[in-house]
C-alpha atoms as a PDB file:
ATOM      1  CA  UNK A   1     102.189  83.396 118.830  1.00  0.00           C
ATOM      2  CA  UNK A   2     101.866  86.060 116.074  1.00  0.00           C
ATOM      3  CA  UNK A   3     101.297  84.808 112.625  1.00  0.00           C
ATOM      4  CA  UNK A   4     105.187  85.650 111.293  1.00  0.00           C
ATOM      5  CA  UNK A   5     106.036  83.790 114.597  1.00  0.00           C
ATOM      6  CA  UNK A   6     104.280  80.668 113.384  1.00  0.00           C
ATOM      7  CA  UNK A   7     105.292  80.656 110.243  1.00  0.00           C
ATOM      8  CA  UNK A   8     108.945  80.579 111.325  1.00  0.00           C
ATOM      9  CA  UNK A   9     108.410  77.740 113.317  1.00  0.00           C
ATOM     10  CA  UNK A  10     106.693  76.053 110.677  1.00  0.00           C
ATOM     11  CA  UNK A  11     109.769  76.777 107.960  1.00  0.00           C
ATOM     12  CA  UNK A  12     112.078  75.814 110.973  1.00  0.00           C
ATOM     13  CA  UNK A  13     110.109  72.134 111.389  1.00  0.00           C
ATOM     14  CA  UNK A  14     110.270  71.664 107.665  1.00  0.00           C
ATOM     15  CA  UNK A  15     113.773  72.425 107.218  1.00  0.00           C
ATOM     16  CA  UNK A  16     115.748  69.417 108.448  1.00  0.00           C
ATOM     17  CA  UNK A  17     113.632  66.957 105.871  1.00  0.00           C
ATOM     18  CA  UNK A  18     113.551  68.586 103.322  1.00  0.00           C
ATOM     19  CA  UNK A  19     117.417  68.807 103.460  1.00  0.00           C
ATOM     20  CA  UNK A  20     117.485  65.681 103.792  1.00  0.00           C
ATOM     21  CA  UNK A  21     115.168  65.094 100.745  1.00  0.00           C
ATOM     22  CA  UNK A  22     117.299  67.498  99.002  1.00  0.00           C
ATOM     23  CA  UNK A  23     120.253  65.540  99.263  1.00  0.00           C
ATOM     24  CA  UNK A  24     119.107  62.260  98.865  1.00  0.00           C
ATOM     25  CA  UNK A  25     117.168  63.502  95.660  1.00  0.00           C
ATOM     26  CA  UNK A  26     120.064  64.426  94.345  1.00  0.00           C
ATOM     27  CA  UNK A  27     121.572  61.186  94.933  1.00  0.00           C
ATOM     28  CA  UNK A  28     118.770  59.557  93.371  1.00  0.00           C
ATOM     29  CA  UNK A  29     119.570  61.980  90.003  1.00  0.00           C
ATOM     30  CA  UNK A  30     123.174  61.049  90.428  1.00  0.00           C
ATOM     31  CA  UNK A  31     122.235  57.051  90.488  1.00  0.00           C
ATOM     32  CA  UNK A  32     119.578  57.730  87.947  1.00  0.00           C
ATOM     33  CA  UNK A  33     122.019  59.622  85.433  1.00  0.00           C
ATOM     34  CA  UNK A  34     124.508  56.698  86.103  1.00  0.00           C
ATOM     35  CA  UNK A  35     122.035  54.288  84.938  1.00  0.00           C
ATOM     36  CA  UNK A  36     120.583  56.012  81.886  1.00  0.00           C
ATOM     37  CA  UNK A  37     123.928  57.051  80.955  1.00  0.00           C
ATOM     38  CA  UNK A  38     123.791  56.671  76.745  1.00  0.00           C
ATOM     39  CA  UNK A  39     120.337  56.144  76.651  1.00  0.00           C
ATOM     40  CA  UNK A  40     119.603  59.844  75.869  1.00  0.00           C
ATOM     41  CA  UNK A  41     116.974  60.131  78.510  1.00  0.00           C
ATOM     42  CA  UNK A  42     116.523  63.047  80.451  1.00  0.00           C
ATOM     43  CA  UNK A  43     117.394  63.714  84.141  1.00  0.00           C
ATOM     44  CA  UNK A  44     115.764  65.867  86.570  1.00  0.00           C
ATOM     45  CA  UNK A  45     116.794  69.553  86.808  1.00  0.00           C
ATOM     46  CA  UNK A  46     118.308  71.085  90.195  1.00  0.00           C
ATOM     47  CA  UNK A  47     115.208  73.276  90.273  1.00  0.00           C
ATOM     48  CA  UNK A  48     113.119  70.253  90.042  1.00  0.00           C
ATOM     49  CA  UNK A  49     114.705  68.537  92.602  1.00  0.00           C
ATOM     50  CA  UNK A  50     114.615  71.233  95.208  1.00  0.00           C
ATOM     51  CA  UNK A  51     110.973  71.164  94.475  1.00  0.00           C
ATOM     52  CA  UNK A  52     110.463  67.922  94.861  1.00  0.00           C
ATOM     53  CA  UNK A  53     112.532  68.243  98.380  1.00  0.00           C
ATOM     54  CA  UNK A  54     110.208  71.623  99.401  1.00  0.00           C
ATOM     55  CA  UNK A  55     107.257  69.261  98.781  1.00  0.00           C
ATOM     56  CA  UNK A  56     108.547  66.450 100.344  1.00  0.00           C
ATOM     57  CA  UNK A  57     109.049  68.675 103.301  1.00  0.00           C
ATOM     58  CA  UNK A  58     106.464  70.060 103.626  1.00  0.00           C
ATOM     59  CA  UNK A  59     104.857  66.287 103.078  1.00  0.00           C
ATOM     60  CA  UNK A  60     106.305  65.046 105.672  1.00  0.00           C
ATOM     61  CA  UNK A  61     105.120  68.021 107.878  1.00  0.00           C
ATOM     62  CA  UNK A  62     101.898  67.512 106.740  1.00  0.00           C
ATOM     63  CA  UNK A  63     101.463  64.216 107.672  1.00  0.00           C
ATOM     64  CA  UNK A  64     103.333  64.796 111.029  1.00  0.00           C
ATOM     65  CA  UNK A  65     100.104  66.683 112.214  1.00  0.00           C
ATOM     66  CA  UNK A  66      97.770  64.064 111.010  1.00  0.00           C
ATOM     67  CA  UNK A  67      96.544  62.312 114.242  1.00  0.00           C
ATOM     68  CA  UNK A  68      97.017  58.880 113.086  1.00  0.00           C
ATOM     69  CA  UNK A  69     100.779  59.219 112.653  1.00  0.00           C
ATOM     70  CA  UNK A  70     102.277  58.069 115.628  1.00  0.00           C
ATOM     71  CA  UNK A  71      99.849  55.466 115.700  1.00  0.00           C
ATOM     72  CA  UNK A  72     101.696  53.092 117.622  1.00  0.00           C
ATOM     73  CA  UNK A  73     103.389  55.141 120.079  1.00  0.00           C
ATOM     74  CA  UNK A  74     103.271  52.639 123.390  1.00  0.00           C
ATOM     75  CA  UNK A  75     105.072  50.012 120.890  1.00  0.00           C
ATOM     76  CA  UNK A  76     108.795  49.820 119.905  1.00  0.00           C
ATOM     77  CA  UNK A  77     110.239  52.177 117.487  1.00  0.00           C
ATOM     78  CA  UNK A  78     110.250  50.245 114.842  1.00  0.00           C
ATOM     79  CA  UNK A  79     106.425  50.181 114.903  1.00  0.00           C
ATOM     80  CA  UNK A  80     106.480  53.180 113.897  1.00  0.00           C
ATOM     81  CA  UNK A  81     108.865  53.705 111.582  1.00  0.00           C
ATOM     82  CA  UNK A  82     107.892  51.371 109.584  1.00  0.00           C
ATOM     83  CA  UNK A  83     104.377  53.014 109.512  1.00  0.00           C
ATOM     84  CA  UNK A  84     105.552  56.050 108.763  1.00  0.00           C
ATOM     85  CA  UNK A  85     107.816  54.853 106.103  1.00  0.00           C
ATOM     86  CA  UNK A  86     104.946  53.421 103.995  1.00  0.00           C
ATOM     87  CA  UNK A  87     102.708  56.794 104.650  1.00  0.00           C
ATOM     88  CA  UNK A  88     106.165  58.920 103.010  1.00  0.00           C
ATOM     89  CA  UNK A  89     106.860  56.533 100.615  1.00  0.00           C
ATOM     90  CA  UNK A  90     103.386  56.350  99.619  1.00  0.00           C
ATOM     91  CA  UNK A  91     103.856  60.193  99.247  1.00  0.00           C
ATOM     92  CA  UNK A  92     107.241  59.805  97.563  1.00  0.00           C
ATOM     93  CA  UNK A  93     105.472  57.328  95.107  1.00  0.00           C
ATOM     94  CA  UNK A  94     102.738  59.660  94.184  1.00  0.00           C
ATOM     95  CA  UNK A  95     104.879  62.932  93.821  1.00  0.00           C
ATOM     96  CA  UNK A  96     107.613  60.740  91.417  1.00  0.00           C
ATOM     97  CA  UNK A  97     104.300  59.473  89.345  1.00  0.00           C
ATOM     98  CA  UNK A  98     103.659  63.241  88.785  1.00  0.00           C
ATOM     99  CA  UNK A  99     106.844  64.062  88.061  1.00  0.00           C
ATOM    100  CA  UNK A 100     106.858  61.522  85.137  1.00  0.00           C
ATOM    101  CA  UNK A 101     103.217  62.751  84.257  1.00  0.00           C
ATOM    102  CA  UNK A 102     104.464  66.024  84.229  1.00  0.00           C
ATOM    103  CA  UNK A 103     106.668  64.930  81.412  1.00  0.00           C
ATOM    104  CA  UNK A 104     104.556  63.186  79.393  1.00  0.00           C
ATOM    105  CA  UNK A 105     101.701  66.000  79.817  1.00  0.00           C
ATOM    106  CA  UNK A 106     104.446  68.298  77.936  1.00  0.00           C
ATOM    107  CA  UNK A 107     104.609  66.055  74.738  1.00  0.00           C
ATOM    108  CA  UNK A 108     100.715  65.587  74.915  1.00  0.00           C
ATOM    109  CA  UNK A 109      99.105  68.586  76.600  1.00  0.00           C
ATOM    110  CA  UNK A 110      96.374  66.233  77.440  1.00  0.00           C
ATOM    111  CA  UNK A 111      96.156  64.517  80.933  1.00  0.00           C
ATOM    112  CA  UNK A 112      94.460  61.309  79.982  1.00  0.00           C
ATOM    113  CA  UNK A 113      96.952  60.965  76.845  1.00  0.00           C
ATOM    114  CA  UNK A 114      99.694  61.247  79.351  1.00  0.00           C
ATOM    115  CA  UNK A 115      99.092  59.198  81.564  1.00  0.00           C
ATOM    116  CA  UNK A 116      98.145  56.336  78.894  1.00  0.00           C
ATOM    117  CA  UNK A 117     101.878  57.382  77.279  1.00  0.00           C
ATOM    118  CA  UNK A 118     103.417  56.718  80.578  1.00  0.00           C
ATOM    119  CA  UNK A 119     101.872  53.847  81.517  1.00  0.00           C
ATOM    120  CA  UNK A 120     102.904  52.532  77.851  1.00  0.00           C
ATOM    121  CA  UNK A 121     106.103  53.503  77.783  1.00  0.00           C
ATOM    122  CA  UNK A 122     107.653  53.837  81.291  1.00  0.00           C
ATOM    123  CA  UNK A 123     110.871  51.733  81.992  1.00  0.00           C
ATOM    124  CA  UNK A 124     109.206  49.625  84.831  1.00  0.00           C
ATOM    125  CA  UNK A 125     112.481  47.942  86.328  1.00  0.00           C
ATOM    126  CA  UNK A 126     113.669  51.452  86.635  1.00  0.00           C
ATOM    127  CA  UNK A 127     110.751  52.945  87.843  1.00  0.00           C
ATOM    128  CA  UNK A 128     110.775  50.237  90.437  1.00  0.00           C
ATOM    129  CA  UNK A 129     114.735  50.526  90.878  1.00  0.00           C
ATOM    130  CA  UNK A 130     113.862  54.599  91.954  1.00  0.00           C
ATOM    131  CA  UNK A 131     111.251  53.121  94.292  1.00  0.00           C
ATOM    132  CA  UNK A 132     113.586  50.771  96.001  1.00  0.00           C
ATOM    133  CA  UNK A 133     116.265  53.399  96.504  1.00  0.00           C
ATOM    134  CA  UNK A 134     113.724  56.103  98.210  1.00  0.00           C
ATOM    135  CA  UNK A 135     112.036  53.341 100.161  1.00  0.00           C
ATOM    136  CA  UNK A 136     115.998  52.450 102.159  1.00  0.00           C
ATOM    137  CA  UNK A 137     116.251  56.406 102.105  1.00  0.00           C
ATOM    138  CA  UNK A 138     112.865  57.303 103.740  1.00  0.00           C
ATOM    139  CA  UNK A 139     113.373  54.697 106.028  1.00  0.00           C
ATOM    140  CA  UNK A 140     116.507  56.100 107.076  1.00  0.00           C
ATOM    141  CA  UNK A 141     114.758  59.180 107.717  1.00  0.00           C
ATOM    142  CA  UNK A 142     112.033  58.150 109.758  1.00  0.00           C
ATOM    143  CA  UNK A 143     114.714  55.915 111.950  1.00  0.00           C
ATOM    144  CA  UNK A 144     116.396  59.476 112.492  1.00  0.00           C
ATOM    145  CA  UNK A 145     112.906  61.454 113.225  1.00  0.00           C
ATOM    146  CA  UNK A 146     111.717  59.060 115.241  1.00  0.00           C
ATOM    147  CA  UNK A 147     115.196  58.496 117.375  1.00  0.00           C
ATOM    148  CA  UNK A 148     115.184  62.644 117.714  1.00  0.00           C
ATOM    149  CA  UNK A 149     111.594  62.326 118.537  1.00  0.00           C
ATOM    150  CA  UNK A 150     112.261  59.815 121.160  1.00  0.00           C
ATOM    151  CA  UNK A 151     115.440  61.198 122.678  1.00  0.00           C
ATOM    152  CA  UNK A 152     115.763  64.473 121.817  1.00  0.00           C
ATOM    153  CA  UNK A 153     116.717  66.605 119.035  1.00  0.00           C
ATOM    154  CA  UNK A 154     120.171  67.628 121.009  1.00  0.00           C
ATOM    155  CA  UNK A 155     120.749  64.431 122.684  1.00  0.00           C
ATOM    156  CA  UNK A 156     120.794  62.795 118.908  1.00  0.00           C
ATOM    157  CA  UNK A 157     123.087  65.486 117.845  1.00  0.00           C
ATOM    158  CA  UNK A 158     125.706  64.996 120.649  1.00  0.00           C
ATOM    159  CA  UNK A 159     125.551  60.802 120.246  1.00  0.00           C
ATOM    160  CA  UNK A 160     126.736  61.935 116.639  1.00  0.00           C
ATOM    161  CA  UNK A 161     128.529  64.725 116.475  1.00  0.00           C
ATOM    162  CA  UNK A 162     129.631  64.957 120.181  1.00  0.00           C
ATOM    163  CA  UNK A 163     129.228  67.508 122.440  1.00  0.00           C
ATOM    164  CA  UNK A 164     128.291  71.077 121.261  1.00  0.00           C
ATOM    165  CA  UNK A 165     129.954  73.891 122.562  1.00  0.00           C
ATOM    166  CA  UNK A 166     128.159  75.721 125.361  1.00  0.00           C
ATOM    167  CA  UNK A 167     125.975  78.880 124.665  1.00  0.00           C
ATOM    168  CA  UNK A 168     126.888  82.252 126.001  1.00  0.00           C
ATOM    169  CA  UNK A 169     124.893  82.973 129.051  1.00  0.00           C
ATOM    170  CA  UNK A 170     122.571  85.843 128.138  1.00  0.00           C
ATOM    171  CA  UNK A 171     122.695  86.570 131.803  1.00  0.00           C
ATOM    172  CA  UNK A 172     126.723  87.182 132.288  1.00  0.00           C
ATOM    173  CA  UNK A 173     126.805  89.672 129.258  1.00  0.00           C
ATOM    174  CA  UNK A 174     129.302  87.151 127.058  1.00  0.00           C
END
């Protein structure tokens, strides 16, 4: 496989979560604007958020090649979904903490201050709230990975959207 080759594959594998973590991002910003409506506290940006996905993405990619990911693979599904929920949301966790840090570095331009002005002046219960909602969402995901993992990537498609309609046969010239 040449190296363009790979790296299609590899875009192609990261695509379908980080659509997902595009969307459900965004409907984190939505819930999150809802919430601070008033307040005068500032939301995300579109750019941010598709960064966040593309990371996310390419997180969850990542950690797909690790060899202790499908640690429990002779077990029910659950197993590991639930493992692999707490390894993404662990991830998710980390990558919302630097988003925060990122904007409390831009009012201090000093690392340490920023993260002592976060810790001081987050909005815990909302913090937590954001946690809560990406925790249900990533475990959505990883019940859909792990079902397409299990079953197959068309099989899962067809349960849902039902039968696709049948490729041309290269071989009859249609």
């Amino acid at each position: 496989m040449g190296a363009l080759a790979k790296i299609k594959h590899e875009m192609l594998k990261m695509l379908p979560p980080t659509i997902f973590f595009f969307v459900m991002l965004n409907l984190v910003v939505l819930v999150r604007g809802l919430l601070t409506r008033g307040t005068g506290l500032s939301l995300p940006t579109f750019a941010t958020v598709a960064i966040s996905a593309l990371i996310l993405g390419k997180a969850v990619l990542l950690a797909n090649m690790l060899p202790f990911i499908n640690r429990f693979p002779e077990k029910p599904l659950l197993w590991n979904v639930l493992w692999k929920t707490v390894i993404y949301n662990l991830i998710a966790t980390f990558i919302h903490y630097l988003e925060r840090l990122h904007e409390a570095w831009k009012d201090t331009h000093d690392w340490g201050a920023a993260h002592h002005q976060l810790l001081a002046t987050m909005n815990w219960p909302h913090f937590w709230a954001i946690q809560i909602l990406l925790l249900v969402l990533i475990f959505n995901y990883c019940v859909f990975a792990e079902l397409a993992r299990v079953i197959g990537v068309e099989r899962l498609r067809a349960m849902f959207l039902g039968p696709m309609p049948a490729k041309p046969d290269a071989m009859s010239g249609a």
